[in-house]
N, C-alpha and C. Protein backbone atom coordinates (compact mmCIF):
# COMPACT_ATOMS: atom_id res chain seq x y z
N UNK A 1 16.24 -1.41 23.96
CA UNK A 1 15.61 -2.49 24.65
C UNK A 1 16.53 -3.11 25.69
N UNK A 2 17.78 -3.05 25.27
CA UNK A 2 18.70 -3.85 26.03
C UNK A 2 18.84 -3.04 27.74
N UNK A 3 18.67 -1.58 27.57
CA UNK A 3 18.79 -1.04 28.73
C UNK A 3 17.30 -0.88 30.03
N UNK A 4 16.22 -1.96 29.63
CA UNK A 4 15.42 -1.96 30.53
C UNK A 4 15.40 -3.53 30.68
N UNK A 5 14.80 -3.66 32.06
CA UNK A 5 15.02 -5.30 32.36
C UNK A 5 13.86 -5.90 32.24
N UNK A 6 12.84 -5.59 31.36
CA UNK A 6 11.42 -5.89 30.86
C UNK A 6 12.12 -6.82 29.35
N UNK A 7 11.44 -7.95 29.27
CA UNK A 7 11.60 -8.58 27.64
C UNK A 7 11.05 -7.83 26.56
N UNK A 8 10.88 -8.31 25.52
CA UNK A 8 10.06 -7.71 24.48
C UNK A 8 8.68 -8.81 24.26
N UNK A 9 7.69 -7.78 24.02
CA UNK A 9 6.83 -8.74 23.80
C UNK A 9 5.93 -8.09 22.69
N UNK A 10 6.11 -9.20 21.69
CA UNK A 10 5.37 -8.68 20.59
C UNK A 10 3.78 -7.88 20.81
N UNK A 11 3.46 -7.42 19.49
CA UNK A 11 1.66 -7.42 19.70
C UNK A 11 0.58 -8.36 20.09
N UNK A 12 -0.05 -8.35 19.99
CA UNK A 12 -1.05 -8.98 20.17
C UNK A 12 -1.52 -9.26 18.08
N UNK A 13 -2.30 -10.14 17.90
CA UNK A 13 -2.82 -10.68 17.02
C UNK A 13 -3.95 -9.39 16.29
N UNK A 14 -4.79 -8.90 17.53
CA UNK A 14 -6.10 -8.21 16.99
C UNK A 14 -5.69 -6.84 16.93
N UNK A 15 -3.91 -6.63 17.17
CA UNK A 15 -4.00 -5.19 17.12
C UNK A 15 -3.72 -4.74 15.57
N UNK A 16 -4.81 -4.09 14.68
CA UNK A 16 -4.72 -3.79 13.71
C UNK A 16 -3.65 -2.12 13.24
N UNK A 17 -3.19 -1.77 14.29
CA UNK A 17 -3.20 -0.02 14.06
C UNK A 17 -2.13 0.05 13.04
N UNK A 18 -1.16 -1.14 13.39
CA UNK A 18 -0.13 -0.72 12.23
C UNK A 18 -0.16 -1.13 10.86
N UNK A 19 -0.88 -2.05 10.42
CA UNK A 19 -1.57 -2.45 9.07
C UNK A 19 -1.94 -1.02 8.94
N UNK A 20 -3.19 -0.87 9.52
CA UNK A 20 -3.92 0.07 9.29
C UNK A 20 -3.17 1.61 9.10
N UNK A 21 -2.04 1.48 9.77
CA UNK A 21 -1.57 2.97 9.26
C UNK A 21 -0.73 3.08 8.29
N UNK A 22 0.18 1.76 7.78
CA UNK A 22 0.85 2.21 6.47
C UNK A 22 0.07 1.22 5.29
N UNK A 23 -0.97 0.72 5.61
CA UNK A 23 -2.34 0.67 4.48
C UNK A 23 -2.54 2.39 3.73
N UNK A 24 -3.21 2.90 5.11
CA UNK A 24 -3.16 4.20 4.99
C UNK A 24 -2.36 5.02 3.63
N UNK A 25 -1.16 4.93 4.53
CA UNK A 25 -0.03 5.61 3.72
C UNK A 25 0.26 5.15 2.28
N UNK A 26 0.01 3.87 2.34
CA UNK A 26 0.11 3.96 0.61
C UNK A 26 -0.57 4.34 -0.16
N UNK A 27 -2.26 3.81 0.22
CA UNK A 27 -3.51 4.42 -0.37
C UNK A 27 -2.70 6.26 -0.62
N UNK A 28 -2.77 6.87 -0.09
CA UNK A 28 -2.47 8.05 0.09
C UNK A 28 -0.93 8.38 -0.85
N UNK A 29 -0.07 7.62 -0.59
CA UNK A 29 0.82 7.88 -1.78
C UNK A 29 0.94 7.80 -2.96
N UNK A 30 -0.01 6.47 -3.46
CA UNK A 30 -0.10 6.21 -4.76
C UNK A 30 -1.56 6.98 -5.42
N UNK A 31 -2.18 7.64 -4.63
CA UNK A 31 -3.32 7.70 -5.24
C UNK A 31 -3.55 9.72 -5.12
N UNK A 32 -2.49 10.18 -4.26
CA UNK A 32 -2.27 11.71 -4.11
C UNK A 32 -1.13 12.12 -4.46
N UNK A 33 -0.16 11.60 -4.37
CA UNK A 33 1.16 11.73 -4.98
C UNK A 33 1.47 11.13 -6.06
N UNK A 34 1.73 9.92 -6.69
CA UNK A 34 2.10 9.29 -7.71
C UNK A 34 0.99 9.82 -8.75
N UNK A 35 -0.29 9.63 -8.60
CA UNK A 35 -1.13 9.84 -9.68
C UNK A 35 -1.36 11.25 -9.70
N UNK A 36 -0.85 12.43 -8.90
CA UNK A 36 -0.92 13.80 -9.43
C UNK A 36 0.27 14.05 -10.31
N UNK A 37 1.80 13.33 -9.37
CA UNK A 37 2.79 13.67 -10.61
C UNK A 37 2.77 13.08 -12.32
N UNK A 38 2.38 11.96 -11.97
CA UNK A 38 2.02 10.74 -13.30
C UNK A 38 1.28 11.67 -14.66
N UNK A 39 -0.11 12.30 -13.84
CA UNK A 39 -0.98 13.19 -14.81
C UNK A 39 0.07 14.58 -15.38
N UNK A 40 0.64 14.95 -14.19
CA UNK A 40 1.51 16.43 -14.61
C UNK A 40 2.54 15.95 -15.49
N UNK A 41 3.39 14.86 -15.27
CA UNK A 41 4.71 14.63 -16.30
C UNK A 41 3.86 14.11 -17.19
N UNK A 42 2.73 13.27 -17.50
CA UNK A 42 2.84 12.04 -18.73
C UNK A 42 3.54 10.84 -18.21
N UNK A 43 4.21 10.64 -17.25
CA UNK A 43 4.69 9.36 -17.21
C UNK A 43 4.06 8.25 -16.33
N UNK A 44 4.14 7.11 -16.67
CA UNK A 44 3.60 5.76 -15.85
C UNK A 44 4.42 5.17 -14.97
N UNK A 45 4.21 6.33 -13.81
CA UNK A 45 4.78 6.01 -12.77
C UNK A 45 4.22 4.91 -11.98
N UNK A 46 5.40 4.03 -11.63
CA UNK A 46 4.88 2.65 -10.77
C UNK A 46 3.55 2.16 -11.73
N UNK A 47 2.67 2.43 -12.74
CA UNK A 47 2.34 1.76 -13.25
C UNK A 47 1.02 2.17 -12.75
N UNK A 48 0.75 3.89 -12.39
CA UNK A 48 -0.76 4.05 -12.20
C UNK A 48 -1.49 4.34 -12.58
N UNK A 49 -0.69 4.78 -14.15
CA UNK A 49 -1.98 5.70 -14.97
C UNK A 49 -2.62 4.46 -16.00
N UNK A 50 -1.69 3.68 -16.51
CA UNK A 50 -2.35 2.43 -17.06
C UNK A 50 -1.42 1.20 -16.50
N UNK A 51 -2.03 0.20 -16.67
CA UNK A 51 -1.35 -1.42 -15.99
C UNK A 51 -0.42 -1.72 -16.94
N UNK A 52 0.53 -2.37 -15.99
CA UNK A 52 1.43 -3.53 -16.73
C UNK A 52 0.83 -4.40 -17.77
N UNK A 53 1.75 -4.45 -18.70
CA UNK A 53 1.09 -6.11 -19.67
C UNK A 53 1.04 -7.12 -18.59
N UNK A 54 2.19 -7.22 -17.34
CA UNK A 54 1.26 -8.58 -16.98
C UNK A 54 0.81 -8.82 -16.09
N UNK A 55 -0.03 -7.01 -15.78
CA UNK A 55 -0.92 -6.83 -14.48
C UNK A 55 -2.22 -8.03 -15.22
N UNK A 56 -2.78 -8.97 -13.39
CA UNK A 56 -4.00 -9.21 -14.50
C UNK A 56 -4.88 -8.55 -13.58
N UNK A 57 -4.72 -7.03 -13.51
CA UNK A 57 -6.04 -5.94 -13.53
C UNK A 57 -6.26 -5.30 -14.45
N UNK A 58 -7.45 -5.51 -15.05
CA UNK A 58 -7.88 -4.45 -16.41
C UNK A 58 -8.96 -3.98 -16.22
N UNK A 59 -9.13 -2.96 -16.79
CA UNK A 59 -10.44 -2.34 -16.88
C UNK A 59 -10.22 -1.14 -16.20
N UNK A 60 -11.64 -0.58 -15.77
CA UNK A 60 -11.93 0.64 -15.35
C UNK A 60 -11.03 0.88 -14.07
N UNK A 61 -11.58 0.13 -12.94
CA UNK A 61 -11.12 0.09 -11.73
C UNK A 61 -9.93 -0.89 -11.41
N UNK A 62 -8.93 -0.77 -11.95
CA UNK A 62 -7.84 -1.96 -11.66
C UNK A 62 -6.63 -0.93 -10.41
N UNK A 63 -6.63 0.08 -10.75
CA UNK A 63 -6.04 0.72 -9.85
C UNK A 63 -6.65 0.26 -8.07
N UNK A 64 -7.56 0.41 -8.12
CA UNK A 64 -8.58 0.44 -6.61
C UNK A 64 -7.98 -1.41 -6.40
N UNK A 65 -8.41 -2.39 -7.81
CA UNK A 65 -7.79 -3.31 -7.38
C UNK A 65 -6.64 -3.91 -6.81
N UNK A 66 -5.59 -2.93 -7.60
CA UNK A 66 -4.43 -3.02 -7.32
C UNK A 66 -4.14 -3.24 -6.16
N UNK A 67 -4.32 -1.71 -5.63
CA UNK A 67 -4.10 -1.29 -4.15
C UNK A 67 -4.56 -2.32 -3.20
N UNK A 68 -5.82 -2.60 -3.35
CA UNK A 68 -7.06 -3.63 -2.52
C UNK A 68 -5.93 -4.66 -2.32
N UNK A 69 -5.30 -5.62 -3.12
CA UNK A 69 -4.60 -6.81 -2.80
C UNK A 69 -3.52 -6.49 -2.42
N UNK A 70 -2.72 -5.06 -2.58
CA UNK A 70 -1.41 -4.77 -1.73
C UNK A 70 -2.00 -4.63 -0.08
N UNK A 71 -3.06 -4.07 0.49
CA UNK A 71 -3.56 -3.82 1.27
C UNK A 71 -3.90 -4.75 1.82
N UNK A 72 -4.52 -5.82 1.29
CA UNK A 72 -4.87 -7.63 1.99
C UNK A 72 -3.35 -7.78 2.43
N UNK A 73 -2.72 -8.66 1.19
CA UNK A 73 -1.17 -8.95 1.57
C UNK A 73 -0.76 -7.85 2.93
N UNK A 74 -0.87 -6.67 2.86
CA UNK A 74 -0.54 -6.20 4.42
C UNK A 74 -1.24 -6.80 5.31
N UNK A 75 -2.39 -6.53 5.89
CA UNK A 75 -2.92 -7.57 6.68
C UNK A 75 -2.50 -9.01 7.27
N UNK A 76 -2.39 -9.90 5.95
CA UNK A 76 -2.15 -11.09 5.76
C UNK A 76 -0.46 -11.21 6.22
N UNK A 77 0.38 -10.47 6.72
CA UNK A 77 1.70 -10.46 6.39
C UNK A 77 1.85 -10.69 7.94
């Protein structure tokens, strides 16, 4: 940056692409990677095959929840 005589200027507010692309990427890591190795070893990796004691997601779909509020908090960040 230092070698052009232009400032820096952040994004803009409505530009979503970069939320949107390592949203992406996690959906995609935790849910194609972590949960194929998780099923092949047996182990509870990061916590995807069942929740923390003091996840408060339970039930069927707590995974989808999971993700859902890591995915807001991106947004929101």
């Amino acid at each position: 940056m230092s070698l052009k005589d232009t400032s820096y200027t952040p994004e803009s507010l409505t530009n979503y692409s970069w939320p949107i692309f390592s949203a992406s990427l996690l959906v995609l890591y935790h849910f194609l990677v972590l949960q194929t190795v998780s099923l092949l070893t047996q182990v509870n990796l990061n916590f995807i095959m069942c929740p923390a004691v003091c996840d408060p997601f339970k039930g069927r779909f707590y995974r989808i929840l999971a993700v859902a509020t890591i995915v807001c908090w991106l947004f929101l960040y």
